[in-house]
Protein backbone atom coordinates (compact mmCIF):
# COMPACT_ATOMS: atom_id res chain seq x y z
CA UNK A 1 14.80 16.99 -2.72
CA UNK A 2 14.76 19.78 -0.41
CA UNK A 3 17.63 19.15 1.79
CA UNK A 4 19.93 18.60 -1.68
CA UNK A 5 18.70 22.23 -3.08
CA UNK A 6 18.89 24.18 0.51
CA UNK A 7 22.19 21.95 2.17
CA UNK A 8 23.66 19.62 -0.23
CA UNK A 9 26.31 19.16 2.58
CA UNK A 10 23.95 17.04 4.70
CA UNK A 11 21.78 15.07 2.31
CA UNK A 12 22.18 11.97 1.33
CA UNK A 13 22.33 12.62 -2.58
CA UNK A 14 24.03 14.51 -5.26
CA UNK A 15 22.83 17.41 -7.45
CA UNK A 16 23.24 14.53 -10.17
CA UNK A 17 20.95 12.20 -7.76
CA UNK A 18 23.71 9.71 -6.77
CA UNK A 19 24.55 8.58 -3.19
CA UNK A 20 26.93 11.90 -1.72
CA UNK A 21 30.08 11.20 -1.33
CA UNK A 22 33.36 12.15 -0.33
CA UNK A 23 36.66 12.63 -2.01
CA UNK A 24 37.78 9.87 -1.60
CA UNK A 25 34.47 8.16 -2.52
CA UNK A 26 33.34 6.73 0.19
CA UNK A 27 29.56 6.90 1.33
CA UNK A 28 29.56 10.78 3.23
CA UNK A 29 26.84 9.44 5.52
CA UNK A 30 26.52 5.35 6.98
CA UNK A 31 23.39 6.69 8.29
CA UNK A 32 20.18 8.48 9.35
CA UNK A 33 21.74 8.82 12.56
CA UNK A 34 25.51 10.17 11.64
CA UNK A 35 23.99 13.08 9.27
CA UNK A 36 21.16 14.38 11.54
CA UNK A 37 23.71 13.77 14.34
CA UNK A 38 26.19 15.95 12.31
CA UNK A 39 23.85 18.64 11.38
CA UNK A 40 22.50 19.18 15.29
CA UNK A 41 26.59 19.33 16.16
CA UNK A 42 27.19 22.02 12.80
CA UNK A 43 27.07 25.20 14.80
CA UNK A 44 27.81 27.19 11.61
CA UNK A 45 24.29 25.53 10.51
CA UNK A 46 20.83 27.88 10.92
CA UNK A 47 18.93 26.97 14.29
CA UNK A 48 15.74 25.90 12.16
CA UNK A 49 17.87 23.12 10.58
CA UNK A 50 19.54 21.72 13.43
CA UNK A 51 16.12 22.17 15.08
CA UNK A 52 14.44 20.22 12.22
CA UNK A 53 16.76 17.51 12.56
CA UNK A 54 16.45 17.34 16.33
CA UNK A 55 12.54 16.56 15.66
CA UNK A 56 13.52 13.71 13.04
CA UNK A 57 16.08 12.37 15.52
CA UNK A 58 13.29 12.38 18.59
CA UNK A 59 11.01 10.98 15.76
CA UNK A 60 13.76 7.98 15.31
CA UNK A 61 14.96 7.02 18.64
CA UNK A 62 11.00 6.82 19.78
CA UNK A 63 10.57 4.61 16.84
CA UNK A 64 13.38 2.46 18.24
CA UNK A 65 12.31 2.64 21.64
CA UNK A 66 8.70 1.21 20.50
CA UNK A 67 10.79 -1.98 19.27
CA UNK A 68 12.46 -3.03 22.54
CA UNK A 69 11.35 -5.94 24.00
CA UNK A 70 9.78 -7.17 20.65
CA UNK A 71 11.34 -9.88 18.69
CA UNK A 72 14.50 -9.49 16.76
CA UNK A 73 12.90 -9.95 13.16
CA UNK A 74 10.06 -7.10 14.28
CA UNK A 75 13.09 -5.00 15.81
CA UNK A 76 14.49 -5.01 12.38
CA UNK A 77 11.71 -4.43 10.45
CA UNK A 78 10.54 -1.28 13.10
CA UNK A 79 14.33 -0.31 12.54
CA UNK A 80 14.02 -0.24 8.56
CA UNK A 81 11.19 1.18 8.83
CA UNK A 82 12.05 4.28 11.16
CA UNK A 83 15.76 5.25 9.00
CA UNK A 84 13.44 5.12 5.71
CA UNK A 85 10.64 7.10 7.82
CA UNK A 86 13.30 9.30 9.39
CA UNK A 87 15.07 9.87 5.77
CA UNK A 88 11.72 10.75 4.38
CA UNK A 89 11.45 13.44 6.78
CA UNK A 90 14.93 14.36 6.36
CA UNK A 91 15.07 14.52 2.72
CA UNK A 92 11.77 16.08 1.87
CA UNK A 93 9.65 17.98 4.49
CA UNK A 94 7.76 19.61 2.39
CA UNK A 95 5.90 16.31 0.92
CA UNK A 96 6.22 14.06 4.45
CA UNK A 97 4.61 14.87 7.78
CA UNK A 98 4.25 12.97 10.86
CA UNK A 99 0.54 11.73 11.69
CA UNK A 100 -0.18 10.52 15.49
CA UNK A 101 -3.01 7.83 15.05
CA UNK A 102 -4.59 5.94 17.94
CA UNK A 103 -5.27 2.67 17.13
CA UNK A 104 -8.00 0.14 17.83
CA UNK A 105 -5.88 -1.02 20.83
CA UNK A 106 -5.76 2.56 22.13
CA UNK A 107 -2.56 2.95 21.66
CA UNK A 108 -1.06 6.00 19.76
CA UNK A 109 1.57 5.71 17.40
CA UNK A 110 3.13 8.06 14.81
CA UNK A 111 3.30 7.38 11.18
CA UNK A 112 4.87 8.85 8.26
CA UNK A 113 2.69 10.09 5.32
CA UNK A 114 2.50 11.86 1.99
CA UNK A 115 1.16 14.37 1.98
CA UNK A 116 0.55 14.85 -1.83
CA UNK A 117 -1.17 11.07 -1.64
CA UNK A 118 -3.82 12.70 -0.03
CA UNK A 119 -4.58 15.51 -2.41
CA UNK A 120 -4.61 13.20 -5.37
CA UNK A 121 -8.19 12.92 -6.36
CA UNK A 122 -9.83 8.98 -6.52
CA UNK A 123 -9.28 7.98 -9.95
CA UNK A 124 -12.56 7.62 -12.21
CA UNK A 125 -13.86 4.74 -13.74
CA UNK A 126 -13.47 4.42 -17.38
CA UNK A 127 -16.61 3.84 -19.72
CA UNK A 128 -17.11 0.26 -20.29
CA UNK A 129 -16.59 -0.37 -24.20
CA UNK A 130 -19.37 -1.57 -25.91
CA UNK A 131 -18.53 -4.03 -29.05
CA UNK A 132 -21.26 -4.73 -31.98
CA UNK A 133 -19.56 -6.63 -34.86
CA UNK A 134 -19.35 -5.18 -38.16
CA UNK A 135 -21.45 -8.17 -39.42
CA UNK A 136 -24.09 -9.79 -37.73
CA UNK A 137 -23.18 -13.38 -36.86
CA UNK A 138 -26.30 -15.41 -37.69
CA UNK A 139 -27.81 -17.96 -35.23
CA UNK A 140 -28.76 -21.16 -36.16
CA UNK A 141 -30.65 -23.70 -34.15
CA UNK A 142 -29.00 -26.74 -33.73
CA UNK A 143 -30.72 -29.61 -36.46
CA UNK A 144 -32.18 -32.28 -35.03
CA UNK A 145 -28.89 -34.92 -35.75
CA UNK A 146 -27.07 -32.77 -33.79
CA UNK A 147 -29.77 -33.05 -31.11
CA UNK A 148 -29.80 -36.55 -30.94
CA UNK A 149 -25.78 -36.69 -30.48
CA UNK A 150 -26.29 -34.19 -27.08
CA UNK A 151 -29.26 -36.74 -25.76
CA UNK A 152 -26.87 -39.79 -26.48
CA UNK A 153 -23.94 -38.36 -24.95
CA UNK A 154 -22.77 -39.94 -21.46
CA UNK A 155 -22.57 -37.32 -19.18
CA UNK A 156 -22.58 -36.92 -15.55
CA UNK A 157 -25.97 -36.89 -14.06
CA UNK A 158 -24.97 -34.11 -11.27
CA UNK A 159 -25.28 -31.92 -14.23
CA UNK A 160 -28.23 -32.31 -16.11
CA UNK A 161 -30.83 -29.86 -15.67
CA UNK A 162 -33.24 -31.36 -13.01
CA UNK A 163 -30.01 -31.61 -10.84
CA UNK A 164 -29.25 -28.28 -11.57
CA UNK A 165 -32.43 -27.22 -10.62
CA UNK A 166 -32.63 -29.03 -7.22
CA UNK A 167 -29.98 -27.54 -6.19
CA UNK A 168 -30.29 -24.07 -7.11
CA UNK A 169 -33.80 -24.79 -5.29
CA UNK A 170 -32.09 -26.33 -2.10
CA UNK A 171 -29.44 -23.17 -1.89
CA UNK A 172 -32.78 -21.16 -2.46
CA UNK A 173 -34.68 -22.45 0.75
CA UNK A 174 -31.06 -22.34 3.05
CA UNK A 175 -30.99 -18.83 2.09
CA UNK A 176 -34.52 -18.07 2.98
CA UNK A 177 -34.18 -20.26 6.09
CA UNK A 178 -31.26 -17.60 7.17
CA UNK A 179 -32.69 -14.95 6.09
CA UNK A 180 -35.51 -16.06 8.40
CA UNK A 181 -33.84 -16.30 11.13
CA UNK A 182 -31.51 -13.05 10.95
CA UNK A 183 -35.49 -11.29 10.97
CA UNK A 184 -34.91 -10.44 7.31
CA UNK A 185 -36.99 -10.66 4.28
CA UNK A 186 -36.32 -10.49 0.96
């Protein structure tokens, strides 16, 4: 937490990692808004931070502005979305960046990301076990009795072998037939 260890005054946690708050305990800041707010109107505060949260302010308010006129379930969720974006970028600059992106529709929009998520390598595959039993199970071909008892069973006809067969055959010719007419071959 980078705004704890260099201004514990205006961050939103403790050195213990509990919600800040004041003497009397009440929450220190209600919101995004109120601390960055506070920290741009701190003139004992250094010009980088009060500049730094004048970017995560702008950041905010155009996040809210790219909710009006939407409906009021996606104005909330834009809203939540922009204080946990804006307290990201509040709370820890040096692992959250702002990323302009223009999107299929052509339209650009700014996004939050983590920047350590994109240096973590793709994780690799692990080797697939292989499993040989410590004794050989035998196999035995079934007798001839218990032949008999498989012919005389009732069983449904879609599933005998023949019908099985004609229709792996008739899936077989569709897929040729497509294939066929895409201009591929197999």
């Amino acid at each position: 937490m980078k705004t704890l260890l260099a201004n514990p005054e205006y961050s939103f946690y403790n050195a213990s990692g509990n919600e800040n708050r004041d003497v009397n305990g009440e929450l220190r800041w209600k919101s995004i808004v109120d601390l960055l707010s506070a920290v741009i109107a701190d003139v004992e505060q250094p010009a980088e931070e009060r500049d730094r949260a004048a970017e995560v302010l702008k950041f905010y308010a155009a996040k809210e502005k790219e909710a009006e006129g939407k409906a009021e379930i996606d104005r909330t969720v834009v809203g939540m979305l922009a204080r946990g974006d804006a307290h990201c970028l509040w709370e820890w600059p040096d692992s959250f960046v702002v990323e302009t992106v223009t999107g299929q529709d052509g339209i650009t929009h700014q996004n939050v990301v983590n920047k350590r998520r994109e240096e973590t390598p793709a994780p690799m595959p692990a080797p697939v076990p292989t499993f040989e039993p410590a004794v050989p199970l035998p196999v035995l071909a079934p007798s001839a009795e218990e032949q008999k008892a498989v012919r005389d069973m009732s069983f449904d006809e879609r599933f005998s072998p023949a019908a099985v067969a004609a229709r792996v055959a008739a899936n077989e010719r569709e897929a040729a037939q497509m294939r066929a007419s895409r201009g591929q071959t197999e």
